[in-house]
N, C-alpha and C. Protein backbone atom coordinates (compact mmCIF):
# COMPACT_ATOMS: atom_id res chain seq x y z
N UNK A 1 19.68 -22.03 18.90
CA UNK A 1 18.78 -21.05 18.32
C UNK A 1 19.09 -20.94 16.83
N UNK A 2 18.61 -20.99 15.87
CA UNK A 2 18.33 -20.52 14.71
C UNK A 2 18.04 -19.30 14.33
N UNK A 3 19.07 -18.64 13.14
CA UNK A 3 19.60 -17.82 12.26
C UNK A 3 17.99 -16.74 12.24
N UNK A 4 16.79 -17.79 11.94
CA UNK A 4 15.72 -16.92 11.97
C UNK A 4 14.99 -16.76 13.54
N UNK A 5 15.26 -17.15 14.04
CA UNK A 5 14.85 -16.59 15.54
C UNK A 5 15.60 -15.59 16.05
N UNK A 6 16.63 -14.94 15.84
CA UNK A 6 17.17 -14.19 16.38
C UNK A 6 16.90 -12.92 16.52
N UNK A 7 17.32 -12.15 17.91
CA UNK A 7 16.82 -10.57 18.18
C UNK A 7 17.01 -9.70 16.96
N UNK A 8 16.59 -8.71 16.73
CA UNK A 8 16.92 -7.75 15.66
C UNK A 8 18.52 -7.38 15.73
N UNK A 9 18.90 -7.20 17.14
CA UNK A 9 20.30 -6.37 16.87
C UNK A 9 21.20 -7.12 16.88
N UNK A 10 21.41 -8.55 16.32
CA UNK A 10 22.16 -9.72 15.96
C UNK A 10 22.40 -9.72 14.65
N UNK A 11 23.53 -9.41 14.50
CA UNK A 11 24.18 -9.59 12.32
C UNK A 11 24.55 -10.19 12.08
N UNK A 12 23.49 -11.11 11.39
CA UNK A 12 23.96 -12.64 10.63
C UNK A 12 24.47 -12.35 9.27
N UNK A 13 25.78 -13.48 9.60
CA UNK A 13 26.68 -13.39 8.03
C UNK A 13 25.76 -14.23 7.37
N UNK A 14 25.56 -14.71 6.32
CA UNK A 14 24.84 -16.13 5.49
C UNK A 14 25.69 -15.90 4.32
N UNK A 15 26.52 -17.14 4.26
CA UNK A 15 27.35 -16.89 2.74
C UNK A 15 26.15 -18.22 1.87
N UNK A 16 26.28 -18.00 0.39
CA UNK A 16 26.12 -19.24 -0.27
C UNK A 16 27.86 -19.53 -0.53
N UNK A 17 27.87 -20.53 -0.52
CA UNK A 17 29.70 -21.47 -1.11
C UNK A 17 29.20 -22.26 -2.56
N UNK A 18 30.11 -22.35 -3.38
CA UNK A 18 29.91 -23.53 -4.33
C UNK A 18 30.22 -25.15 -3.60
N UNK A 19 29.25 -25.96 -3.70
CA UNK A 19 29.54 -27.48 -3.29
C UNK A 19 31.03 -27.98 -3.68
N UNK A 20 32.17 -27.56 -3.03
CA UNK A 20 33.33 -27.72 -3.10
C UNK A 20 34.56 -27.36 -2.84
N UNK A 21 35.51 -28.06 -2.59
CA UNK A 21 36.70 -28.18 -1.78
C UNK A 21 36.81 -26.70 -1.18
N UNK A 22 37.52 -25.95 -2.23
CA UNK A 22 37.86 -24.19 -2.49
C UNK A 22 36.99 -23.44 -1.46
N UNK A 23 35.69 -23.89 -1.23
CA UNK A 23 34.65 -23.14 -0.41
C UNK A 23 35.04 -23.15 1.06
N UNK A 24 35.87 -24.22 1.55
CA UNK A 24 36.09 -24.13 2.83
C UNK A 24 37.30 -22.92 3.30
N UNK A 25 38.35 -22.63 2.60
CA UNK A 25 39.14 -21.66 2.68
C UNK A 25 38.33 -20.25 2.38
N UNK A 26 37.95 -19.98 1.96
CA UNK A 26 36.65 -19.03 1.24
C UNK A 26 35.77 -18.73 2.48
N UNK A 27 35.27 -19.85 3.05
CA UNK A 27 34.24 -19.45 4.30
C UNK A 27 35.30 -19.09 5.72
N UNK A 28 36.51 -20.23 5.58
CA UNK A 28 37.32 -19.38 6.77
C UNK A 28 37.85 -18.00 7.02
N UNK A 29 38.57 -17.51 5.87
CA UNK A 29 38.68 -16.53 5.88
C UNK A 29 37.48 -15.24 5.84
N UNK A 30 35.87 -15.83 5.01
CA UNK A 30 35.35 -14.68 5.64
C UNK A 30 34.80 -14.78 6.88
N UNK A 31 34.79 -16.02 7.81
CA UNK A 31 34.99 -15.80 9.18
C UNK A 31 35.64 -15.04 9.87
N UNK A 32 36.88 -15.07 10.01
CA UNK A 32 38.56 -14.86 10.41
C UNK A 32 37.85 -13.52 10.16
N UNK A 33 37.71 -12.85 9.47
CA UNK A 33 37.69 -11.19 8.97
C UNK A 33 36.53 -10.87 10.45
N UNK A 34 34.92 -11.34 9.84
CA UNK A 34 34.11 -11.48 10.82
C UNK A 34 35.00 -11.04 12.18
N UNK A 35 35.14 -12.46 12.56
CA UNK A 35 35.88 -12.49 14.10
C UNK A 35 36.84 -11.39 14.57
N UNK A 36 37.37 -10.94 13.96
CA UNK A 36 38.43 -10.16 13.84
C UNK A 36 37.90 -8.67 14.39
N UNK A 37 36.63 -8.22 13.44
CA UNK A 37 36.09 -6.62 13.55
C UNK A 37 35.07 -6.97 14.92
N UNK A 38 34.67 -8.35 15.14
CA UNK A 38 34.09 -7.82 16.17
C UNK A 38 35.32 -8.47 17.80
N UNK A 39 36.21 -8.59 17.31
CA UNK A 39 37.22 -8.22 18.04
C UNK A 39 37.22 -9.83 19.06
N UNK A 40 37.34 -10.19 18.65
CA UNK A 40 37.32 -11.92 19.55
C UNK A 40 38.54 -12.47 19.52
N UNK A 41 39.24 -13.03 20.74
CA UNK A 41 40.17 -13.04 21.00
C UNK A 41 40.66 -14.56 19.82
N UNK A 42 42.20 -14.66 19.64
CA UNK A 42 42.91 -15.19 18.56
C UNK A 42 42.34 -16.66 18.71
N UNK A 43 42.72 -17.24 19.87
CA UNK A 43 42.30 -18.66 19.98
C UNK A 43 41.40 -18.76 20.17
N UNK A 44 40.18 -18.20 20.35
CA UNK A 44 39.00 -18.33 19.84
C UNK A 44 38.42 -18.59 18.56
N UNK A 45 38.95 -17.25 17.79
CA UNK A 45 38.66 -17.32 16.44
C UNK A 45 39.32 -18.53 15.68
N UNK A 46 40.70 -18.58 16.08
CA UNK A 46 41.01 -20.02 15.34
C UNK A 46 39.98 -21.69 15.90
N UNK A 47 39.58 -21.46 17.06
CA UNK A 47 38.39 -22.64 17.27
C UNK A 47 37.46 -22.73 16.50
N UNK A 48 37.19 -21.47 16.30
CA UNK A 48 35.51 -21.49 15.41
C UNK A 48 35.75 -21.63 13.96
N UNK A 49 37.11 -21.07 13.51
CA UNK A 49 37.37 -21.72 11.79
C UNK A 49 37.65 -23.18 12.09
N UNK A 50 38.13 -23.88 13.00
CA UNK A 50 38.46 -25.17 12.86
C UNK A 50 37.13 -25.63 12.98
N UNK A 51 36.33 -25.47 13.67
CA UNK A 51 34.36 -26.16 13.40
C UNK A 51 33.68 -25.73 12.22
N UNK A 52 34.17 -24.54 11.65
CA UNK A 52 33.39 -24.63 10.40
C UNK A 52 34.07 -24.66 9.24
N UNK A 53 35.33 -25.05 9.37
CA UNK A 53 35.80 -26.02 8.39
C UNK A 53 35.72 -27.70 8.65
N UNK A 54 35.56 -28.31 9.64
CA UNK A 54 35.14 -29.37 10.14
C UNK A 54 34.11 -29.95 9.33
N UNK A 55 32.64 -29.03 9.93
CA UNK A 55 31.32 -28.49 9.43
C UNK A 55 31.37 -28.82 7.95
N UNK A 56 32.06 -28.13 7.03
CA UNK A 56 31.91 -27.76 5.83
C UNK A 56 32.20 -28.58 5.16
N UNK A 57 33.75 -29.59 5.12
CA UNK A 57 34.28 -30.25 4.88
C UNK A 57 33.10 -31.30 4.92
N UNK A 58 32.33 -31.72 5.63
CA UNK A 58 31.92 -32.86 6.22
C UNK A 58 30.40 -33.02 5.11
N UNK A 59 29.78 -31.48 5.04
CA UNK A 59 28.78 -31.15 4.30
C UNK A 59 29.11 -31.45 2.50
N UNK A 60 30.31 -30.92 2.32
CA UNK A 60 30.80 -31.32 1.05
C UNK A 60 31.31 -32.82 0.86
N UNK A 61 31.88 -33.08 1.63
CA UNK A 61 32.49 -34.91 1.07
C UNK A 61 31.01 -35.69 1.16
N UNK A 62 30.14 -35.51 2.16
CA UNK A 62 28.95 -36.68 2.74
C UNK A 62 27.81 -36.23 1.96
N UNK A 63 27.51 -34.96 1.86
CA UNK A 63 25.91 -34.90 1.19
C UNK A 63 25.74 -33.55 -0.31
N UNK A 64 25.08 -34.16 -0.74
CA UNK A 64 24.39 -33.50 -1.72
C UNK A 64 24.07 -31.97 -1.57
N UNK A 65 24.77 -31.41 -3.04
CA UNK A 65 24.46 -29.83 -2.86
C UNK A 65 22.79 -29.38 -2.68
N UNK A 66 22.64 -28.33 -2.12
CA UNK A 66 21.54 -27.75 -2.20
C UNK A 66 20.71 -27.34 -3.42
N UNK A 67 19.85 -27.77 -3.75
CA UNK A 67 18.77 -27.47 -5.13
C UNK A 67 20.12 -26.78 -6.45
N UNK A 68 20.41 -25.59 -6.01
CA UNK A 68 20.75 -24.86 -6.69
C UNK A 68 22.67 -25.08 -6.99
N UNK A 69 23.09 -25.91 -6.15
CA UNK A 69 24.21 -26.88 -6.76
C UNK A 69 25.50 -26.10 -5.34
N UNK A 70 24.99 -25.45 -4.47
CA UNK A 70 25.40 -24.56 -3.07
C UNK A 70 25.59 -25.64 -2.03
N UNK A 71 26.31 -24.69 -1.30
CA UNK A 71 25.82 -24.74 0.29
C UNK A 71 25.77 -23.86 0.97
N UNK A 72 25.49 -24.02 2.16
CA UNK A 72 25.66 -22.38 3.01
C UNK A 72 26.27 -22.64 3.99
N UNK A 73 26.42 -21.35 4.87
CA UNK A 73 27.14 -21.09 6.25
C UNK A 73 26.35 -20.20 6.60
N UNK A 74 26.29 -19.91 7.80
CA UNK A 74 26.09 -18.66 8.57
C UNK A 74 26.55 -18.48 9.36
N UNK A 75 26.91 -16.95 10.48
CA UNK A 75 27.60 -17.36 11.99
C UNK A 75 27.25 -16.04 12.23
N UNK A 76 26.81 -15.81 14.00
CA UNK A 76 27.01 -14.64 14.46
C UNK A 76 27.32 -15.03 15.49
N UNK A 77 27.49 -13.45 16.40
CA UNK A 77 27.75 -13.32 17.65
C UNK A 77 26.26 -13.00 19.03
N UNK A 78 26.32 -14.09 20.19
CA UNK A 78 25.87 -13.01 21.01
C UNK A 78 26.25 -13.75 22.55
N UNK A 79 25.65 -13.80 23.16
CA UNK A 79 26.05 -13.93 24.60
C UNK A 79 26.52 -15.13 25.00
N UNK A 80 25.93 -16.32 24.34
CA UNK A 80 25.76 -17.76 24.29
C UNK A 80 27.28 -17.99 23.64
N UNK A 81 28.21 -17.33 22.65
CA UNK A 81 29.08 -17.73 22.03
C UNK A 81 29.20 -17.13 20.63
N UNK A 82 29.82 -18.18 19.36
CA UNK A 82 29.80 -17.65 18.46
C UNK A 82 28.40 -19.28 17.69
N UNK A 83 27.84 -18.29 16.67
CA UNK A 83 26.99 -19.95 16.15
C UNK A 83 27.80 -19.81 15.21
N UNK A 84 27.60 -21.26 14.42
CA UNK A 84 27.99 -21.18 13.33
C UNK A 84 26.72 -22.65 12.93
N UNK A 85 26.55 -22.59 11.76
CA UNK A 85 25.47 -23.16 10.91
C UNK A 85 25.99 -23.44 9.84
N UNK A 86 25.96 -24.82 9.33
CA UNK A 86 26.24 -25.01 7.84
C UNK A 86 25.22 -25.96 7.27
N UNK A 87 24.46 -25.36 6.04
CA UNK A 87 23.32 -25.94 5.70
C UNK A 87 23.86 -26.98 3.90
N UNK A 88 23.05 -27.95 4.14
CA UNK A 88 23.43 -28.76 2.62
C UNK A 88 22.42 -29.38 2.40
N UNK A 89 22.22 -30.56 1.11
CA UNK A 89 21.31 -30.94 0.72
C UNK A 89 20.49 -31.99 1.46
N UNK A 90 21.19 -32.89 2.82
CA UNK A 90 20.90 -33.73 3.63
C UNK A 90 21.28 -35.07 2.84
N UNK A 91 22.44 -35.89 3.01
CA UNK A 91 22.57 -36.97 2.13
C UNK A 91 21.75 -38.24 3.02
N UNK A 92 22.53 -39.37 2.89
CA UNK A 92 21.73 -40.62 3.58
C UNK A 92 22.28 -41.19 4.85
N UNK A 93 23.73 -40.14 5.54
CA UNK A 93 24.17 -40.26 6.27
C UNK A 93 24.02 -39.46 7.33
N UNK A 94 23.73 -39.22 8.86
CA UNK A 94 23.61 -38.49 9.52
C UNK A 94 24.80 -38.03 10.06
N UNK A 95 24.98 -36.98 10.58
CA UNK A 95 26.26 -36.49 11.37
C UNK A 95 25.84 -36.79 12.54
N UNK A 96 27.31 -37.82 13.26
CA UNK A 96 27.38 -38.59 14.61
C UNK A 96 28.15 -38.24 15.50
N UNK A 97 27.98 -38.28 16.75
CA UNK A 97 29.42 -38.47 17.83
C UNK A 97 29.80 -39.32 18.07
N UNK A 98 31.36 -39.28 17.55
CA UNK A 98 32.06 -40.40 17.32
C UNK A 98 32.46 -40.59 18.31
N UNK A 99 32.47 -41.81 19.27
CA UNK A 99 33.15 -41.92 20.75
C UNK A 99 35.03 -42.22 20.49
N UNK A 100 34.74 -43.33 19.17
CA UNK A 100 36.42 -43.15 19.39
C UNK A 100 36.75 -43.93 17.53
N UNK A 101 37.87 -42.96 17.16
CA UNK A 101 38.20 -43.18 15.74
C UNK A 101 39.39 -44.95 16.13
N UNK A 102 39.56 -45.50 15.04
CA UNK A 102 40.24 -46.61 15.06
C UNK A 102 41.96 -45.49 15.15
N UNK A 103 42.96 -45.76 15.54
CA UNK A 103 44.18 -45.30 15.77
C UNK A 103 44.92 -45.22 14.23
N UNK A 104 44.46 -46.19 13.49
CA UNK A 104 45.24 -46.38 11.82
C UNK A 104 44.31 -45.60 10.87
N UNK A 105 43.03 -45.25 11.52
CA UNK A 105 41.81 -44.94 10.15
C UNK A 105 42.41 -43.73 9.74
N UNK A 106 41.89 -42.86 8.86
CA UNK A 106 42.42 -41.57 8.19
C UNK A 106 41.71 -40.56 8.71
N UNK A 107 40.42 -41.00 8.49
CA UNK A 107 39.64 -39.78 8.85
C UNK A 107 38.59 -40.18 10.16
N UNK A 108 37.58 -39.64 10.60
CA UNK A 108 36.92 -40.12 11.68
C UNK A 108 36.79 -39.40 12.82
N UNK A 109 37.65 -38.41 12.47
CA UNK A 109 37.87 -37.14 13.93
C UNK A 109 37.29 -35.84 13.88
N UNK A 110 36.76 -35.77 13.21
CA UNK A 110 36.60 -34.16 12.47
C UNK A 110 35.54 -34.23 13.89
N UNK A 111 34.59 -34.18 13.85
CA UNK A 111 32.97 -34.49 14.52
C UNK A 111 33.26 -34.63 16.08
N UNK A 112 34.38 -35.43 16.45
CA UNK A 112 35.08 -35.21 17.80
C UNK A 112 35.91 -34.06 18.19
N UNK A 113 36.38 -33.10 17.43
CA UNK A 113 37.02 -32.08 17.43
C UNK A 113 35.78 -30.97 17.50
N UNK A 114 34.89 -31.34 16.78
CA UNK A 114 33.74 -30.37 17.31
C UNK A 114 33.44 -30.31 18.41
N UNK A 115 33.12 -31.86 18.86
CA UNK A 115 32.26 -31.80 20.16
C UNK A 115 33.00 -31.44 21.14
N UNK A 116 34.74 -31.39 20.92
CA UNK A 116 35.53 -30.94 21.83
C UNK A 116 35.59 -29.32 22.10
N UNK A 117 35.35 -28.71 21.16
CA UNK A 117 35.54 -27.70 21.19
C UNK A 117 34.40 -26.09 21.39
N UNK A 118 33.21 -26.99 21.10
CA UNK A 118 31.98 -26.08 21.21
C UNK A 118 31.15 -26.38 22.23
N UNK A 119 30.23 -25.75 22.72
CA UNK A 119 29.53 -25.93 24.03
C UNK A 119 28.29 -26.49 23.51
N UNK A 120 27.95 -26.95 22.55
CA UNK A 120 26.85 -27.54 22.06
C UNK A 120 26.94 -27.86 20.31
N UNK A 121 26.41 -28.74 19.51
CA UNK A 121 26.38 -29.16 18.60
C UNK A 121 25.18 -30.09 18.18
N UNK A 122 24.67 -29.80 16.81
CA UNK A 122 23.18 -30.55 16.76
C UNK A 122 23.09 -30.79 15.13
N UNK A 123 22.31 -31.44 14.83
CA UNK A 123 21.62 -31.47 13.41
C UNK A 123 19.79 -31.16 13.53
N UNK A 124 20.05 -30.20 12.55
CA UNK A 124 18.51 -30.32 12.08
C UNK A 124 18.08 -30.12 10.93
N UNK A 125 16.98 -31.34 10.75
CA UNK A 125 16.81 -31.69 9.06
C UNK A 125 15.26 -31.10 9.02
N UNK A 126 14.85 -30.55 8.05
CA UNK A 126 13.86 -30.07 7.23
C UNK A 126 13.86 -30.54 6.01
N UNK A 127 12.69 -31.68 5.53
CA UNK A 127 12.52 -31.89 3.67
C UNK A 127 14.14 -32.18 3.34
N UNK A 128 14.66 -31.62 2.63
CA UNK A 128 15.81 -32.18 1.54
C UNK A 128 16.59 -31.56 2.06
N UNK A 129 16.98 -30.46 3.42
CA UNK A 129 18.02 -29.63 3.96
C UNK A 129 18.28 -29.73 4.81
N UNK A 130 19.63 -30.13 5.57
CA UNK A 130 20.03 -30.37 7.01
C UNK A 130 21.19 -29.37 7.59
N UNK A 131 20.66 -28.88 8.56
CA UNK A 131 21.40 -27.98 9.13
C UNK A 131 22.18 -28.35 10.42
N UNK A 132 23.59 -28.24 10.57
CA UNK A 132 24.64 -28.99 10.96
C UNK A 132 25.02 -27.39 11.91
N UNK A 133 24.53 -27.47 13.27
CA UNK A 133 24.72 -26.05 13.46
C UNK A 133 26.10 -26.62 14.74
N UNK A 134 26.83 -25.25 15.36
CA UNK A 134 28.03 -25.27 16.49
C UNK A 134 27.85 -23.54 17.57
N UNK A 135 28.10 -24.08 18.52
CA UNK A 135 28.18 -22.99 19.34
C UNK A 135 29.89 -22.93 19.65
N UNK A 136 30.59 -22.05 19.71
CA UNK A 136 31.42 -22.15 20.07
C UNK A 136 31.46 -20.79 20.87
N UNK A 137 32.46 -21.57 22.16
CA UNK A 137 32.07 -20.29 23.49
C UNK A 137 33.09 -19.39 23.57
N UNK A 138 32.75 -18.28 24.12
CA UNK A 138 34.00 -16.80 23.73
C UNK A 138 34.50 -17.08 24.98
């Protein structure tokens, strides 16, 4: 479900981030806070910063900032889990499920750590913006 479909009594965070590194500590912690007041248990909340730093990380190294030189996040709560959404400029690469990283490569896992960890995961692209959304379950 999407940020704009949602019931009225659902409170969506939407941060803008600057297209860079610094933004991913920045969006965890105002997660972590999030998670925290609406009271979600510890290893939970540390699942859902590890997907949207995953998320974010992945939005910043692979694609192009948004018009205005951004990116975003969003995340709420409701029955389904926690969402989390991270929107960017859409580069020329799609976000994949990786069945299996080489054992020596460096990177290659992030995207498998998602799919490990959330009950659903998707991309959806609109024009020049792709939204890289995660459910992660309470």
């Amino acid at each position: 479900m999407s940020s704009a479909t949602l019931p009225a009594d659902v409170s969506v965070v939407d941060v803008v981030l600057p297209h860079e590194v610094s933004a991913v500590a920045d969006a965890r912690r105002r997660l972590a806070g999030y998670l925290k007041r609406h009271r979600v248990a510890a290893n939970v909340s540390d699942d859902a910063q590890l997907v949207l730093s995953e998320l974010l990380s992945n939005a910043i190294r692979y694609a192009p900032a948004l018009p205005g030189g951004e990116v975003r996040a969003a995340w709420w709560i409701d029955k389904a889990g926690i969402h989390l959404e991270v929107v960017d400029g859409c580069g020329d690469t799609e976000p994949q499920r990786i069945t299996g990283a080489h054992p020596e490569s460096v990177g290659g896992r992030g995207l498998a750590i998602v799919d490990m960890l959330t009950a659903e995961w998707g991309v959806r692209t609109v024009s020049h913006r792709r939204t890289v959304y995660a459910v992660v379950p309470r």
